[in-house]
N, C-alpha and C. Protein backbone atom coordinates (compact mmCIF):
# COMPACT_ATOMS: atom_id res chain seq x y z
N UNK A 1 -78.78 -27.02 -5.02
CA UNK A 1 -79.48 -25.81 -4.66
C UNK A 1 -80.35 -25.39 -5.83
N UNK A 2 -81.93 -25.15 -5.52
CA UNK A 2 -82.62 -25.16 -6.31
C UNK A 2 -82.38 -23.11 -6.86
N UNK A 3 -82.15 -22.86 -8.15
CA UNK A 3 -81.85 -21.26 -8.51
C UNK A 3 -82.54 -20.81 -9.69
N UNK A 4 -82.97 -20.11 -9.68
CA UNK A 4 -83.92 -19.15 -10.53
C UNK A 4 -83.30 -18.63 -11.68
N UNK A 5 -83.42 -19.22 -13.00
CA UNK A 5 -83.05 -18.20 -14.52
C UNK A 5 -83.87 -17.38 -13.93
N UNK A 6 -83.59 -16.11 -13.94
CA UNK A 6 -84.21 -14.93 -13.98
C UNK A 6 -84.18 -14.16 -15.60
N UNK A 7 -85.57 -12.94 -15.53
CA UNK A 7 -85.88 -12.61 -16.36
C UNK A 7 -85.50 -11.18 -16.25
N UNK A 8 -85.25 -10.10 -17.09
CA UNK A 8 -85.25 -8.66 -16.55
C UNK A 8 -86.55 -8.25 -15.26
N UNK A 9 -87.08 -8.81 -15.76
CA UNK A 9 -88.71 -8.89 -14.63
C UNK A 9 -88.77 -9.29 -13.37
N UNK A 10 -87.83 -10.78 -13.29
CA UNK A 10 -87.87 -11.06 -12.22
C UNK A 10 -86.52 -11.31 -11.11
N UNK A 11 -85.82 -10.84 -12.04
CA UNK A 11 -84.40 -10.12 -11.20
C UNK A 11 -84.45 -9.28 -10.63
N UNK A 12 -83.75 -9.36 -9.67
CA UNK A 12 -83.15 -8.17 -8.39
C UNK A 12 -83.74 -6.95 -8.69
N UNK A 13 -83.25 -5.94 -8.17
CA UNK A 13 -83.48 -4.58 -9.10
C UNK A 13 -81.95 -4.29 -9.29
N UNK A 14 -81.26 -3.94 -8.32
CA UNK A 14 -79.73 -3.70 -8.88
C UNK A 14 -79.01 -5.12 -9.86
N UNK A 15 -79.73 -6.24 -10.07
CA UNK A 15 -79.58 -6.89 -11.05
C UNK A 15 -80.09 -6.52 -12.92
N UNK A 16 -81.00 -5.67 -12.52
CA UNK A 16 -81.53 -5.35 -14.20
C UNK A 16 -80.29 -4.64 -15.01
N UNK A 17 -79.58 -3.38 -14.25
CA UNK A 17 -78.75 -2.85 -15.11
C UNK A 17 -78.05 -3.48 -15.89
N UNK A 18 -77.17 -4.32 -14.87
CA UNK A 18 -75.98 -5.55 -15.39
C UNK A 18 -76.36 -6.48 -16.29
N UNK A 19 -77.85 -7.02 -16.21
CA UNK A 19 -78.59 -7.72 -17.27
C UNK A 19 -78.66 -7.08 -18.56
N UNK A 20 -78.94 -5.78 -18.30
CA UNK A 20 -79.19 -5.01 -19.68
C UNK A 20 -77.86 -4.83 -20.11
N UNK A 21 -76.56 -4.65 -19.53
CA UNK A 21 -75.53 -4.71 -20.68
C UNK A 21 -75.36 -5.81 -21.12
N UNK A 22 -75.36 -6.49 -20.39
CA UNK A 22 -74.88 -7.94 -21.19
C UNK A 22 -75.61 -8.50 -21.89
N UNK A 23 -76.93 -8.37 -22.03
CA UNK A 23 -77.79 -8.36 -23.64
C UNK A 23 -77.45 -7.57 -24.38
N UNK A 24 -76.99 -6.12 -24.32
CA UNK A 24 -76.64 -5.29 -25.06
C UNK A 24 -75.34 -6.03 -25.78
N UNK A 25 -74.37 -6.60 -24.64
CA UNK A 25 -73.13 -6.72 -25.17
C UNK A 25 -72.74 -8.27 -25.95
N UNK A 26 -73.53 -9.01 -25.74
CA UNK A 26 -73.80 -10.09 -26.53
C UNK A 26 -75.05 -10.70 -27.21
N UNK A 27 -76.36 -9.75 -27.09
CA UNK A 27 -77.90 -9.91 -27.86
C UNK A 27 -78.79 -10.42 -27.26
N UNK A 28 -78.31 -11.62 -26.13
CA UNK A 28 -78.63 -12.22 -24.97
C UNK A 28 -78.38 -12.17 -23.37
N UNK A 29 -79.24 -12.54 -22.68
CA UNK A 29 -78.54 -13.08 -21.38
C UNK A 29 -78.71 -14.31 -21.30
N UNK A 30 -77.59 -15.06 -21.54
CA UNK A 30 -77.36 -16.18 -21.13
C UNK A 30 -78.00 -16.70 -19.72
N UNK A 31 -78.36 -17.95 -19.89
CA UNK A 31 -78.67 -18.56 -18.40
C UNK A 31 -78.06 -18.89 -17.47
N UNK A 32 -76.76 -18.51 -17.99
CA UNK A 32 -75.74 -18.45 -16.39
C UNK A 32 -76.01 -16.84 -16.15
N UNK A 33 -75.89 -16.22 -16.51
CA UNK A 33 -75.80 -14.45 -16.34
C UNK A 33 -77.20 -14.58 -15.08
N UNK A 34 -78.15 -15.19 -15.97
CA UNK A 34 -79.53 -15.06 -15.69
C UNK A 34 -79.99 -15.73 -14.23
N UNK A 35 -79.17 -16.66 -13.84
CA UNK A 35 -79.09 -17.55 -12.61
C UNK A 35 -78.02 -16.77 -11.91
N UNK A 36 -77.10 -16.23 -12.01
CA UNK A 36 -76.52 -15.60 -11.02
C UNK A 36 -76.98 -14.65 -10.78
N UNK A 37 -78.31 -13.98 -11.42
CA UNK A 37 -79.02 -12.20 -11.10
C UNK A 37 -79.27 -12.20 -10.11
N UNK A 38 -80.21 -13.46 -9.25
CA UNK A 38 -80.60 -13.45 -8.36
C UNK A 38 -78.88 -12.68 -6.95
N UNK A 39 -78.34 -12.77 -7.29
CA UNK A 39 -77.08 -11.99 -6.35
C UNK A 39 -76.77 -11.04 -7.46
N UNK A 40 -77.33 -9.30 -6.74
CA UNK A 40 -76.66 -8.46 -7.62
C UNK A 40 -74.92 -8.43 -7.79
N UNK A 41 -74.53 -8.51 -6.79
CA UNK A 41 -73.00 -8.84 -5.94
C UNK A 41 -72.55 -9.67 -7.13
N UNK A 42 -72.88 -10.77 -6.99
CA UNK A 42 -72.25 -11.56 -7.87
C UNK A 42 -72.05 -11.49 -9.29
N UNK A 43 -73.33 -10.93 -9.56
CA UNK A 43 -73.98 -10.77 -11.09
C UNK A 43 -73.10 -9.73 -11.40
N UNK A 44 -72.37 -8.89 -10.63
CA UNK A 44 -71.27 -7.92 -10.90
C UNK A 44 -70.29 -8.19 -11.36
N UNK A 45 -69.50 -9.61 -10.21
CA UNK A 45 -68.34 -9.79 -9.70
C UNK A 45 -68.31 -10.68 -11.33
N UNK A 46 -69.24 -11.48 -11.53
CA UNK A 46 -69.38 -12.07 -13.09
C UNK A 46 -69.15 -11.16 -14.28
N UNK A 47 -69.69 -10.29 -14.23
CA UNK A 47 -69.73 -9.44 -15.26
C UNK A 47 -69.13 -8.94 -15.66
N UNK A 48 -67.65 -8.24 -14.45
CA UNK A 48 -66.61 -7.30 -14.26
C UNK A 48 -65.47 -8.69 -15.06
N UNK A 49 -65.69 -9.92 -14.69
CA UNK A 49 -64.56 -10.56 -15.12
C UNK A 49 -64.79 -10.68 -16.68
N UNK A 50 -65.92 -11.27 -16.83
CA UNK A 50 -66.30 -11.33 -18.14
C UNK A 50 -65.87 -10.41 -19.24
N UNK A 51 -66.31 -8.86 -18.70
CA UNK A 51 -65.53 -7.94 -19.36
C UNK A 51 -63.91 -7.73 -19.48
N UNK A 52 -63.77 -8.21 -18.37
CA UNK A 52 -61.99 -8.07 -18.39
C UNK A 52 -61.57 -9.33 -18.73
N UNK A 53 -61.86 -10.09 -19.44
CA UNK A 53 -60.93 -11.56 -19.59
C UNK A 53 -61.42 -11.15 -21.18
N UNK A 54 -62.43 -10.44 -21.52
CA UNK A 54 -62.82 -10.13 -23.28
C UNK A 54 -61.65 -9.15 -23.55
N UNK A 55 -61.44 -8.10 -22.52
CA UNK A 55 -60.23 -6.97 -23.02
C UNK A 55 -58.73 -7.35 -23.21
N UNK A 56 -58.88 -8.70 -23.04
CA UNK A 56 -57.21 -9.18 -22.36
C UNK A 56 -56.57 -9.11 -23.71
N UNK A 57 -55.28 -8.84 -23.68
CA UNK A 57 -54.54 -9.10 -24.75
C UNK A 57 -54.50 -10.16 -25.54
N UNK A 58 -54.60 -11.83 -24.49
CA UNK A 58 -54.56 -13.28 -24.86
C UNK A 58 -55.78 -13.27 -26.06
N UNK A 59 -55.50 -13.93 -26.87
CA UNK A 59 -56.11 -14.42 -28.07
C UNK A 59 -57.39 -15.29 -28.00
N UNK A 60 -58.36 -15.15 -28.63
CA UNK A 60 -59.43 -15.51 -27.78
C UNK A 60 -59.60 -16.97 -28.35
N UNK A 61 -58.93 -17.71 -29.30
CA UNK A 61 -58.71 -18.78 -29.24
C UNK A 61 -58.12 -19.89 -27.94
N UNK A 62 -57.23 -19.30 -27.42
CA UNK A 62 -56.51 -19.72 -26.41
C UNK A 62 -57.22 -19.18 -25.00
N UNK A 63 -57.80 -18.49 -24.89
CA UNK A 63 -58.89 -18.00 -23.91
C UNK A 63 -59.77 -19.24 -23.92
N UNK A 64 -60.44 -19.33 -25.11
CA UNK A 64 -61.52 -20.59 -25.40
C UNK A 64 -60.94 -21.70 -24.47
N UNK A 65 -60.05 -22.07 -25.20
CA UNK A 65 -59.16 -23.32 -24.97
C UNK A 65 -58.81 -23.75 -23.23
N UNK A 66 -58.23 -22.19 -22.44
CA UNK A 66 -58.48 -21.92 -21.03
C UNK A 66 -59.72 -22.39 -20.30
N UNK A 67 -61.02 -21.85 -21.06
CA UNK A 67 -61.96 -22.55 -20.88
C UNK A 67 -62.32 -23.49 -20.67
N UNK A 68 -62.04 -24.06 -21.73
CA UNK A 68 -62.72 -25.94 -21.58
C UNK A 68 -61.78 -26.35 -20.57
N UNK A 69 -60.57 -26.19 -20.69
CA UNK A 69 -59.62 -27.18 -19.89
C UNK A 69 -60.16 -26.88 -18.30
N UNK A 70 -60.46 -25.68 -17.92
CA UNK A 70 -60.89 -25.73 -16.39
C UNK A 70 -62.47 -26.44 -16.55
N UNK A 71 -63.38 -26.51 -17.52
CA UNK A 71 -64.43 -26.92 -17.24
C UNK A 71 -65.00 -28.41 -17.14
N UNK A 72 -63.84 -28.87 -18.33
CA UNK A 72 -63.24 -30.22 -17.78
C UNK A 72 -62.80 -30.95 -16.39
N UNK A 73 -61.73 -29.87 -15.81
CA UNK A 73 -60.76 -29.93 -14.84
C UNK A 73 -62.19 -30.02 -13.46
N UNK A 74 -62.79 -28.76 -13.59
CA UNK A 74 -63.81 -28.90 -12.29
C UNK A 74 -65.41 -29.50 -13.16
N UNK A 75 -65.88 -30.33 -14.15
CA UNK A 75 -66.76 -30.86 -14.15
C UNK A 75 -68.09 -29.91 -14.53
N UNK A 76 -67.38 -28.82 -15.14
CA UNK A 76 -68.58 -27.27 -15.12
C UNK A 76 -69.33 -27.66 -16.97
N UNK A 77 -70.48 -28.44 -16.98
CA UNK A 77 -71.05 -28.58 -18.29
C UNK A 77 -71.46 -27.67 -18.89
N UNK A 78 -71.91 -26.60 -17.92
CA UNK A 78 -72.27 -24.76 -18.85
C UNK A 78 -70.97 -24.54 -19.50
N UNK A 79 -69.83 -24.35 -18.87
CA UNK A 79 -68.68 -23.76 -19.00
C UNK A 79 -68.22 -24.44 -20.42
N UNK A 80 -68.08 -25.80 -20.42
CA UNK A 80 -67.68 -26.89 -21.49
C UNK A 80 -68.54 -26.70 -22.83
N UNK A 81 -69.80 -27.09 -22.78
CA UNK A 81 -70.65 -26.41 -23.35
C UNK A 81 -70.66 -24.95 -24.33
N UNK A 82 -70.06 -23.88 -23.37
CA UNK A 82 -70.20 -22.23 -24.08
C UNK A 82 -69.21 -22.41 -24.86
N UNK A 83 -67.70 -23.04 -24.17
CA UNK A 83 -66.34 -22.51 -24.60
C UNK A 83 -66.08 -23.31 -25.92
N UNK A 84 -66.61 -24.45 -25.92
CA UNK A 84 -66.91 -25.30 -27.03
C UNK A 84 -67.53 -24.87 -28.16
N UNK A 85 -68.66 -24.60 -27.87
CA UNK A 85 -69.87 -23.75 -28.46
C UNK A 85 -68.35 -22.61 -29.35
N UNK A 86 -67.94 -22.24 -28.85
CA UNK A 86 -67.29 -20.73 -29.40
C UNK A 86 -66.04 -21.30 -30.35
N UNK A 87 -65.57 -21.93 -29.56
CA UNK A 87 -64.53 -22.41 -30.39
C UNK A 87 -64.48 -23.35 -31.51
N UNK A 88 -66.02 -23.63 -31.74
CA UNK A 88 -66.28 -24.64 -33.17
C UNK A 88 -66.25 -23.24 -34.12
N UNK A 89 -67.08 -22.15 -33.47
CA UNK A 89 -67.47 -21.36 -34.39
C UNK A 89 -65.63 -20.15 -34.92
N UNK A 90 -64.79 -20.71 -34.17
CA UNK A 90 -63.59 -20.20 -34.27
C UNK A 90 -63.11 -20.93 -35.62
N UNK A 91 -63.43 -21.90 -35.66
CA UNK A 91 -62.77 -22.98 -36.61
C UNK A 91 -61.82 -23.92 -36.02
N UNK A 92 -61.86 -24.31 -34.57
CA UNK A 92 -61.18 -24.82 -34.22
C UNK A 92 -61.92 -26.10 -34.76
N UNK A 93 -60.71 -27.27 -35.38
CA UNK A 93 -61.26 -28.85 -35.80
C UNK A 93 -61.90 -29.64 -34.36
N UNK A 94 -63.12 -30.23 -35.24
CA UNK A 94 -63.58 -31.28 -34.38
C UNK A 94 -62.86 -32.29 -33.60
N UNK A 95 -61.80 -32.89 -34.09
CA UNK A 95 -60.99 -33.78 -33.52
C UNK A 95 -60.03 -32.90 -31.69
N UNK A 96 -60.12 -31.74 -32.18
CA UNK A 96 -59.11 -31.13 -30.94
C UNK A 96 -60.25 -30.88 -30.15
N UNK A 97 -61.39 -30.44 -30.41
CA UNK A 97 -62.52 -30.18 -29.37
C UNK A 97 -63.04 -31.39 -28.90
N UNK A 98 -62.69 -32.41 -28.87
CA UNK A 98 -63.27 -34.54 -28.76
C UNK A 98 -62.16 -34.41 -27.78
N UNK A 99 -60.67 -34.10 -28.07
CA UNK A 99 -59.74 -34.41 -27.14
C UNK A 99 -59.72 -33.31 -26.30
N UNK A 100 -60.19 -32.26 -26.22
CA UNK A 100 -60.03 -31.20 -25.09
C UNK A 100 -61.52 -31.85 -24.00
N UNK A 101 -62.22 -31.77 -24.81
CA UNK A 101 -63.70 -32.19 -24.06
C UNK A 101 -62.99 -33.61 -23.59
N UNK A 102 -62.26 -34.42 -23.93
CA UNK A 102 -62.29 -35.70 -23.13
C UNK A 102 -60.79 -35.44 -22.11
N UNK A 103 -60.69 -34.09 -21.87
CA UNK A 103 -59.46 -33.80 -20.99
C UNK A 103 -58.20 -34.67 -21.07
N UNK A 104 -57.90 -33.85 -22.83
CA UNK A 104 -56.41 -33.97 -22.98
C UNK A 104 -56.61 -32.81 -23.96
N UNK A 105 -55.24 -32.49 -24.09
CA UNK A 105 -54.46 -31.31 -24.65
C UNK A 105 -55.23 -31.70 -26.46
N UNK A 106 -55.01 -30.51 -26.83
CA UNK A 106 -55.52 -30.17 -28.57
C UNK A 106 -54.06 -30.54 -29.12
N UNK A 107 -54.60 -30.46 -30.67
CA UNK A 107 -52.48 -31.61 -31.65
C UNK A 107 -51.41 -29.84 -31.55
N UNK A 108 -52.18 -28.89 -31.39
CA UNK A 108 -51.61 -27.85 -31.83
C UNK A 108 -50.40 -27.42 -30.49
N UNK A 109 -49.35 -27.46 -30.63
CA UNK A 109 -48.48 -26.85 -29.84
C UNK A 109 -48.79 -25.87 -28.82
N UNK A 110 -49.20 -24.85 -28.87
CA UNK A 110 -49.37 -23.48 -28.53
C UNK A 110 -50.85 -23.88 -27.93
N UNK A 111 -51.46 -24.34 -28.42
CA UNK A 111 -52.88 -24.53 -28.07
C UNK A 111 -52.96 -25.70 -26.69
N UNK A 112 -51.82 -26.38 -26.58
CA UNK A 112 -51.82 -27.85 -25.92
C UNK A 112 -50.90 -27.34 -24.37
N UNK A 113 -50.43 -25.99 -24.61
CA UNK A 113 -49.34 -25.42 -23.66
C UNK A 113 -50.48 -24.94 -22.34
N UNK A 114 -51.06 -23.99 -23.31
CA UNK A 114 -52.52 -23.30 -22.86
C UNK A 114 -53.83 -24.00 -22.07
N UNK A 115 -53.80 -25.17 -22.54
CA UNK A 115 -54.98 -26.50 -21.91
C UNK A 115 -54.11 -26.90 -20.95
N UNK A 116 -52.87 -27.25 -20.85
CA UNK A 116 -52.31 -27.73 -19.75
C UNK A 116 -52.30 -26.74 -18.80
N UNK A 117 -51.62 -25.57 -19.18
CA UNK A 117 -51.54 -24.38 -18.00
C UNK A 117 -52.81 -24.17 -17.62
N UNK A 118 -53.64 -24.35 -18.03
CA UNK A 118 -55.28 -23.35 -17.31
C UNK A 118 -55.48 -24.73 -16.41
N UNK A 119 -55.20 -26.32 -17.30
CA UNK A 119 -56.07 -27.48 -16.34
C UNK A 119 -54.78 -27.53 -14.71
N UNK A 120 -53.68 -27.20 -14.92
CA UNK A 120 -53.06 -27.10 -13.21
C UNK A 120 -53.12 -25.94 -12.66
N UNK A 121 -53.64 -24.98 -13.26
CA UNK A 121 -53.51 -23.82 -12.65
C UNK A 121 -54.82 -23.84 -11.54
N UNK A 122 -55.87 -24.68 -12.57
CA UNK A 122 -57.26 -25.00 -11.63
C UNK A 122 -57.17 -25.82 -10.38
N UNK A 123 -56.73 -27.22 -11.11
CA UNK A 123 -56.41 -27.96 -10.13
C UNK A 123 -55.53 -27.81 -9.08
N UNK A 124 -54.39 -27.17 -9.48
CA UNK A 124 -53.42 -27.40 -8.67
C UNK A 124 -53.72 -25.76 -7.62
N UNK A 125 -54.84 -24.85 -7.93
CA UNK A 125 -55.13 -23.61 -7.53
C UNK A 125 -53.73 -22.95 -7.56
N UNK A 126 -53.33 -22.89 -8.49
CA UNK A 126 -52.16 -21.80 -8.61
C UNK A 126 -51.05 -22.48 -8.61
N UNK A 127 -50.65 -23.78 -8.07
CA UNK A 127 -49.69 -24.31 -8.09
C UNK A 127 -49.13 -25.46 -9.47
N UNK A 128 -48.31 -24.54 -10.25
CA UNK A 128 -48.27 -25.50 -11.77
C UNK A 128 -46.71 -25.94 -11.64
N UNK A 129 -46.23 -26.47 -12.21
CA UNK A 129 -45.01 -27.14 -12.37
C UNK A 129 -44.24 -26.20 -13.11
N UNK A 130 -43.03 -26.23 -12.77
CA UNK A 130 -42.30 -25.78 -13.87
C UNK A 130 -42.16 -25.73 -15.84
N UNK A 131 -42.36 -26.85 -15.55
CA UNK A 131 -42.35 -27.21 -16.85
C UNK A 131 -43.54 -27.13 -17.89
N UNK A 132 -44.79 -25.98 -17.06
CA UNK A 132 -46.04 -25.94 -17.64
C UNK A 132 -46.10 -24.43 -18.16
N UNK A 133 -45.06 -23.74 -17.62
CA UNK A 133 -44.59 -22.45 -17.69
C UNK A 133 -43.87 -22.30 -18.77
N UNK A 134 -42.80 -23.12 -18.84
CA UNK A 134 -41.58 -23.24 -19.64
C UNK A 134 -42.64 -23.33 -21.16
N UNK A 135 -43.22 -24.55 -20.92
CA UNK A 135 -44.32 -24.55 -22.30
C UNK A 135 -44.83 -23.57 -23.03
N UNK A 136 -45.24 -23.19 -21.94
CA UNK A 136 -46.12 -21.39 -22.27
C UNK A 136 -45.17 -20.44 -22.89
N UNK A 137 -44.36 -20.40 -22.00
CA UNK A 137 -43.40 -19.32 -22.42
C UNK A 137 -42.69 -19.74 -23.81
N UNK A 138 -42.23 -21.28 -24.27
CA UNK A 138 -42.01 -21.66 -25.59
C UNK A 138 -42.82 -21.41 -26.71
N UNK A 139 -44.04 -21.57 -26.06
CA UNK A 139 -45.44 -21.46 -27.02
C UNK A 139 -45.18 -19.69 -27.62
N UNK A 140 -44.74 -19.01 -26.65
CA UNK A 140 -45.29 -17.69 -26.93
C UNK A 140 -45.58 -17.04 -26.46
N UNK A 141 -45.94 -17.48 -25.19
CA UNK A 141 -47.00 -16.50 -24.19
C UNK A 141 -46.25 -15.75 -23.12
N UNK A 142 -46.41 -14.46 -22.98
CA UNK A 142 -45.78 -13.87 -22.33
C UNK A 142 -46.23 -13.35 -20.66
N UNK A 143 -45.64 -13.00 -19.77
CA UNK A 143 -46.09 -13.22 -18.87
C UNK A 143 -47.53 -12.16 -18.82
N UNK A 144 -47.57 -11.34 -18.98
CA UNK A 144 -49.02 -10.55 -19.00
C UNK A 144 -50.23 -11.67 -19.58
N UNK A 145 -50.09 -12.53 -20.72
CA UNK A 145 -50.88 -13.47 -21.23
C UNK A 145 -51.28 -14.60 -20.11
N UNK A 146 -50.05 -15.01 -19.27
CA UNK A 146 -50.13 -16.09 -18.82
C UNK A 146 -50.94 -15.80 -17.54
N UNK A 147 -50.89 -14.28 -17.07
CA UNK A 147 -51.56 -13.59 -15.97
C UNK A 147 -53.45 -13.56 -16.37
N UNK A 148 -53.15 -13.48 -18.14
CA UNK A 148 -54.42 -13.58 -18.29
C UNK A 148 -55.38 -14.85 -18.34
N UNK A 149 -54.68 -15.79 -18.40
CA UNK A 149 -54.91 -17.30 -18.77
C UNK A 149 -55.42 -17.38 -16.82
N UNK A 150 -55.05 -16.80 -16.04
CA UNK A 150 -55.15 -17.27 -14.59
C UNK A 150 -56.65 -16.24 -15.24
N UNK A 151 -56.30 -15.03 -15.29
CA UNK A 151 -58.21 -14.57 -14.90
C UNK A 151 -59.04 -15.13 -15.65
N UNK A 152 -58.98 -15.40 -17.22
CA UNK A 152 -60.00 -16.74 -17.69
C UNK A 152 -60.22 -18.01 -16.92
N UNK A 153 -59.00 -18.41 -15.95
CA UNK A 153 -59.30 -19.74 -15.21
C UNK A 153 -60.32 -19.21 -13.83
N UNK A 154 -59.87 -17.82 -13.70
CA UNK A 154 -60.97 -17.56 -12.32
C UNK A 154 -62.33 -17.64 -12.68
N UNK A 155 -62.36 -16.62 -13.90
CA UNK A 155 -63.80 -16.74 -14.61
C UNK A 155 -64.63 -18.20 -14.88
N UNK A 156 -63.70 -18.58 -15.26
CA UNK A 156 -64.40 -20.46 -15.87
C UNK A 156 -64.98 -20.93 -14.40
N UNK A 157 -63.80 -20.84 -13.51
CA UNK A 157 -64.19 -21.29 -12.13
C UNK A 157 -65.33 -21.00 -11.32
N UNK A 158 -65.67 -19.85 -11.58
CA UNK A 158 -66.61 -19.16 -11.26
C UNK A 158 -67.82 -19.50 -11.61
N UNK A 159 -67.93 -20.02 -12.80
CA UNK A 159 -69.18 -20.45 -13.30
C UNK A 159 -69.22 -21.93 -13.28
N UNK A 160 -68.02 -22.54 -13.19
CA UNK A 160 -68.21 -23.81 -12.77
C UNK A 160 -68.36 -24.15 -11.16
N UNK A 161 -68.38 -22.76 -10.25
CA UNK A 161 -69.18 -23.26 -8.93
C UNK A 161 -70.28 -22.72 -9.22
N UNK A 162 -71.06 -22.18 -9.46
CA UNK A 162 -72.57 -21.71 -10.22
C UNK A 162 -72.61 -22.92 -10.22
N UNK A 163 -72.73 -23.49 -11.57
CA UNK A 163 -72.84 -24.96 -12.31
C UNK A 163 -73.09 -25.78 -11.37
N UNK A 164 -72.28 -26.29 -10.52
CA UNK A 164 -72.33 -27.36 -9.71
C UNK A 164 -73.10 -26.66 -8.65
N UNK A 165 -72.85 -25.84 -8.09
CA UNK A 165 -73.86 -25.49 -7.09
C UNK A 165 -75.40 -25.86 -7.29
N UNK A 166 -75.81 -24.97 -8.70
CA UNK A 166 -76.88 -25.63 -9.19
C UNK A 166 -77.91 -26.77 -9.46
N UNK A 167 -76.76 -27.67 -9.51
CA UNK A 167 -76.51 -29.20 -9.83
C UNK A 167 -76.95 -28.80 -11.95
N UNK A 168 -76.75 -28.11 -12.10
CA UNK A 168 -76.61 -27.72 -13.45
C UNK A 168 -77.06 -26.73 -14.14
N UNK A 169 -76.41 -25.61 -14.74
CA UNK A 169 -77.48 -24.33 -15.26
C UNK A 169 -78.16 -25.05 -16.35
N UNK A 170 -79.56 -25.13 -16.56
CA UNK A 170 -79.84 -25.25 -18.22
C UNK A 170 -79.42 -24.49 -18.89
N UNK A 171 -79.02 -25.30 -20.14
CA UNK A 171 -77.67 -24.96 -21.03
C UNK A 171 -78.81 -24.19 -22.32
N UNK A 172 -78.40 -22.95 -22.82
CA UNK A 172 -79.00 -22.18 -23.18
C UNK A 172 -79.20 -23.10 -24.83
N UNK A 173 -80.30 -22.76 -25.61
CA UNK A 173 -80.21 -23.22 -26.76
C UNK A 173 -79.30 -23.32 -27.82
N UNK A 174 -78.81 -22.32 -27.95
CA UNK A 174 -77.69 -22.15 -28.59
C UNK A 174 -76.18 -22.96 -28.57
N UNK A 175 -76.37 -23.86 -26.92
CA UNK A 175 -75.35 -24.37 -26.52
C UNK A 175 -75.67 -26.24 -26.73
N UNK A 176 -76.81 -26.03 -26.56
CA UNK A 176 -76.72 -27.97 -26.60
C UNK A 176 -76.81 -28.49 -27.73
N UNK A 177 -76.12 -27.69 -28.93
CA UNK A 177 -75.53 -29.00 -29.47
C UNK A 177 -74.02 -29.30 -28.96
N UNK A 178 -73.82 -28.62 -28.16
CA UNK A 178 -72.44 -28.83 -27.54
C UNK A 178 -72.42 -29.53 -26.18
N UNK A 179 -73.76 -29.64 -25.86
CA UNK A 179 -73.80 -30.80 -24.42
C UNK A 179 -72.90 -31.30 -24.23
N UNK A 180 -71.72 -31.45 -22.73
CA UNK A 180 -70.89 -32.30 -22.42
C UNK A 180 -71.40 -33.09 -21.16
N UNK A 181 -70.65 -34.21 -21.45
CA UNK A 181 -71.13 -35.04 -19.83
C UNK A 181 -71.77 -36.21 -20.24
């Protein structure tokens, strides 16, 4: 489906507001923000998560990490791309971002609990194993966290049907040196 980066200009009109915070709230609008304007609806339903998966208690390392593993999991190169993008600048080592991007778990315990839970939670749409829980919960994570690890997986998801719908958002500058795929 052929979709429009939009500009403040040439977005919606009930799309400009939502545009203008989220330049406000990160300096930019990203070209996913900017491709979903065209649906004020959506450009909401994006925005509202976005904000609420930033307020979550979960650590935004492990948020990151949530990330890639669903963007991996559903094939979303924006998604892989941003969460990557963020998590180099976290300090997460190159070697764990090679093995998350090639969909397997990072060396770090806690971090490897988190990639597994977000990649069945995607795949399996809610249905994870026991023993992916048990992880989590060893790792640390408590159930409010692990509630949050599902709304970062909705969010990722979300933009990884964008993504594919698209047949690909162009990946904003800032992001391709993190090109996946």
């Amino acid at each position: 489906m052929q979709l429009t980066i939009h500009t403040a200009e040439s977005a919606p009109p009930a799309s400009k507001p939502i545009l203008d915070g989220i330049a406000s709230d990160l300096g930019l609008v990203p070209n996913m923000a900017a491709t979903i304007a065209a649906s004020p609806a959506l450009l909401s339903a994006f925005d509202g998560l976005r904000r609420a998966v930033e307020s979550a208690e979960l650590d935004t390392t492990s948020r990151e990490v949530a990330g890639v593993a669903v963007g991996v999991a559903v094939d979303n190169h924006y998604g892989v791309a941003f969460h990557s993008t963020v998590l180099g600048k976290l300090g997460v080592e190159e070697a764990d971002l090679t093995r998350m991007r090639d969909g397997q778990p990072p060396a770090e315990d806690k971090l490897a609990a988190v990639y597994d839970l977000a990649r069945q939670i995607v795949i399996g749409r809610g249905k994870v194993d026991d023993d992916a829980i048990a992880r989590a919960r060893q790792a640390g994570y408590s159930s409010s966290e692990i509630l949050e690890i599902v709304a970062e997986c909705t969010f990722a998801g979300l933009v990884g049907v964008v993504d594919n719908l698209a047949g690909r958002v162009k990946l904003d500058e800032f992001l391709t040196p993190r090109a996946w795929g």
